[in-house]
C-alpha atoms as a PDB file:
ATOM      1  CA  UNK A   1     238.440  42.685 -49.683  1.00  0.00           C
ATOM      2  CA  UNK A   2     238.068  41.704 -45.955  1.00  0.00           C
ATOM      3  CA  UNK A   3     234.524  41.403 -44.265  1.00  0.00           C
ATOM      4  CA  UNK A   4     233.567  44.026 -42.041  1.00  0.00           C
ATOM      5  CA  UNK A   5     233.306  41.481 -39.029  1.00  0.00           C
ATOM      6  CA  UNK A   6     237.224  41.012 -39.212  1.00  0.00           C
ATOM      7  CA  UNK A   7     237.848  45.002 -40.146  1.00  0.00           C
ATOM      8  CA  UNK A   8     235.690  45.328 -37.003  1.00  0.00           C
ATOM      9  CA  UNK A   9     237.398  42.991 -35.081  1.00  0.00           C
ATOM     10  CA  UNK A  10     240.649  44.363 -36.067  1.00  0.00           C
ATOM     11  CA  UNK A  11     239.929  48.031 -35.013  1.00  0.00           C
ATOM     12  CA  UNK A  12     238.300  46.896 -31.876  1.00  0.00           C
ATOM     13  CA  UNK A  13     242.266  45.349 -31.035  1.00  0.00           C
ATOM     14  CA  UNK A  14     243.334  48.584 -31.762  1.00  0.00           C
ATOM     15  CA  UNK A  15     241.271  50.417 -29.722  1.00  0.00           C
ATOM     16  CA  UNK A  16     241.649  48.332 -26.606  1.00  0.00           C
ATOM     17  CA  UNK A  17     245.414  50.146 -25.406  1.00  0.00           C
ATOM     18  CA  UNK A  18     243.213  53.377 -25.958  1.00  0.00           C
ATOM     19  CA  UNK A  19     240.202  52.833 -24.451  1.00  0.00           C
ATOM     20  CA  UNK A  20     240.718  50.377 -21.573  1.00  0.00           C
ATOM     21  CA  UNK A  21     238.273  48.068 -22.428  1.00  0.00           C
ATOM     22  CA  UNK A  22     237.950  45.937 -26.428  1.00  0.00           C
ATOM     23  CA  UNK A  23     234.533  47.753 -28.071  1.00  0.00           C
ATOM     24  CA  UNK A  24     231.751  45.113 -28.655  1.00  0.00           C
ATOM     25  CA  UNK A  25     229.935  44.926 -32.065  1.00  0.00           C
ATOM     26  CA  UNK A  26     226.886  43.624 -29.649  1.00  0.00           C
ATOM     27  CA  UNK A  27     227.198  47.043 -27.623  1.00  0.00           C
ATOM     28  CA  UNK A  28     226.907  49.293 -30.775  1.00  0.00           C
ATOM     29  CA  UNK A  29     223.852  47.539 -32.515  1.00  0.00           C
ATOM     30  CA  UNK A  30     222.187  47.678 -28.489  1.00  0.00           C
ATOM     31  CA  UNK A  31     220.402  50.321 -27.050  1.00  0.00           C
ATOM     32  CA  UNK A  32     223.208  51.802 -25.564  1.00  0.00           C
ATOM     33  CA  UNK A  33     225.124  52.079 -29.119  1.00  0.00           C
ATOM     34  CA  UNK A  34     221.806  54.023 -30.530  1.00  0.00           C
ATOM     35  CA  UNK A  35     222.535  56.608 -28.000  1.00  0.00           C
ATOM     36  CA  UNK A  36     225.728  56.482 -28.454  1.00  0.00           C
ATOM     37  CA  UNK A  37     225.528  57.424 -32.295  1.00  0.00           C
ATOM     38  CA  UNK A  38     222.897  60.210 -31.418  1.00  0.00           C
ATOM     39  CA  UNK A  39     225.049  61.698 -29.008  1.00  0.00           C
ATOM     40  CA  UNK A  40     227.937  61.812 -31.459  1.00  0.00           C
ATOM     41  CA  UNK A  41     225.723  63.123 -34.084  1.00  0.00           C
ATOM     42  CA  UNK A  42     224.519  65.763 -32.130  1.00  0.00           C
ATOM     43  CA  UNK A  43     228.060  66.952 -31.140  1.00  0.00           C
ATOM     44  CA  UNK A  44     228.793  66.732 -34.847  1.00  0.00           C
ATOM     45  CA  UNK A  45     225.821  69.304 -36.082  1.00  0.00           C
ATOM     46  CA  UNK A  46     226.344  71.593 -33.651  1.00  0.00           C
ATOM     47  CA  UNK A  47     230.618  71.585 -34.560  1.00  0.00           C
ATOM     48  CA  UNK A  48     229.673  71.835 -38.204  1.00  0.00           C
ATOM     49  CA  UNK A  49     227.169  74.827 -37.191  1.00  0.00           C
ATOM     50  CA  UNK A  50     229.740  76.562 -35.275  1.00  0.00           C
ATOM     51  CA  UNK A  51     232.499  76.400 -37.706  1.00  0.00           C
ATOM     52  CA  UNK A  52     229.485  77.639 -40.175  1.00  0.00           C
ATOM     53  CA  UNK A  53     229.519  74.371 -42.878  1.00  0.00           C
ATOM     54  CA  UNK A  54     226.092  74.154 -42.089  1.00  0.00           C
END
């Protein structure tokens, strides 16, 4: 079983061609990652509402 620092590292590779820029583990555990994660989890609810899961 790998670590999650290298599975981390490894999607971040990934995601570089996609996003433009390599996605920092320092960025997600900042303030700007919290905010990121509530925005996402907000967009989640409300699809989940809509499509009537929840």
């Amino acid at each position: 079983m790998k670590p999650i620092g290298e599975i981390e590292e490894e999607l971040a590779n990934k995601a570089l061609p996609i996003l433009g820029y390599k996605p920092s583990s320092k960025i997600k555990r900042g303030p700007i990652g919290i905010l990121i994660s509530i925005i996402c989890i907000v967009i989640v609810y409300r699809e989940l509402n809509s499509a009537g899961i929840i």
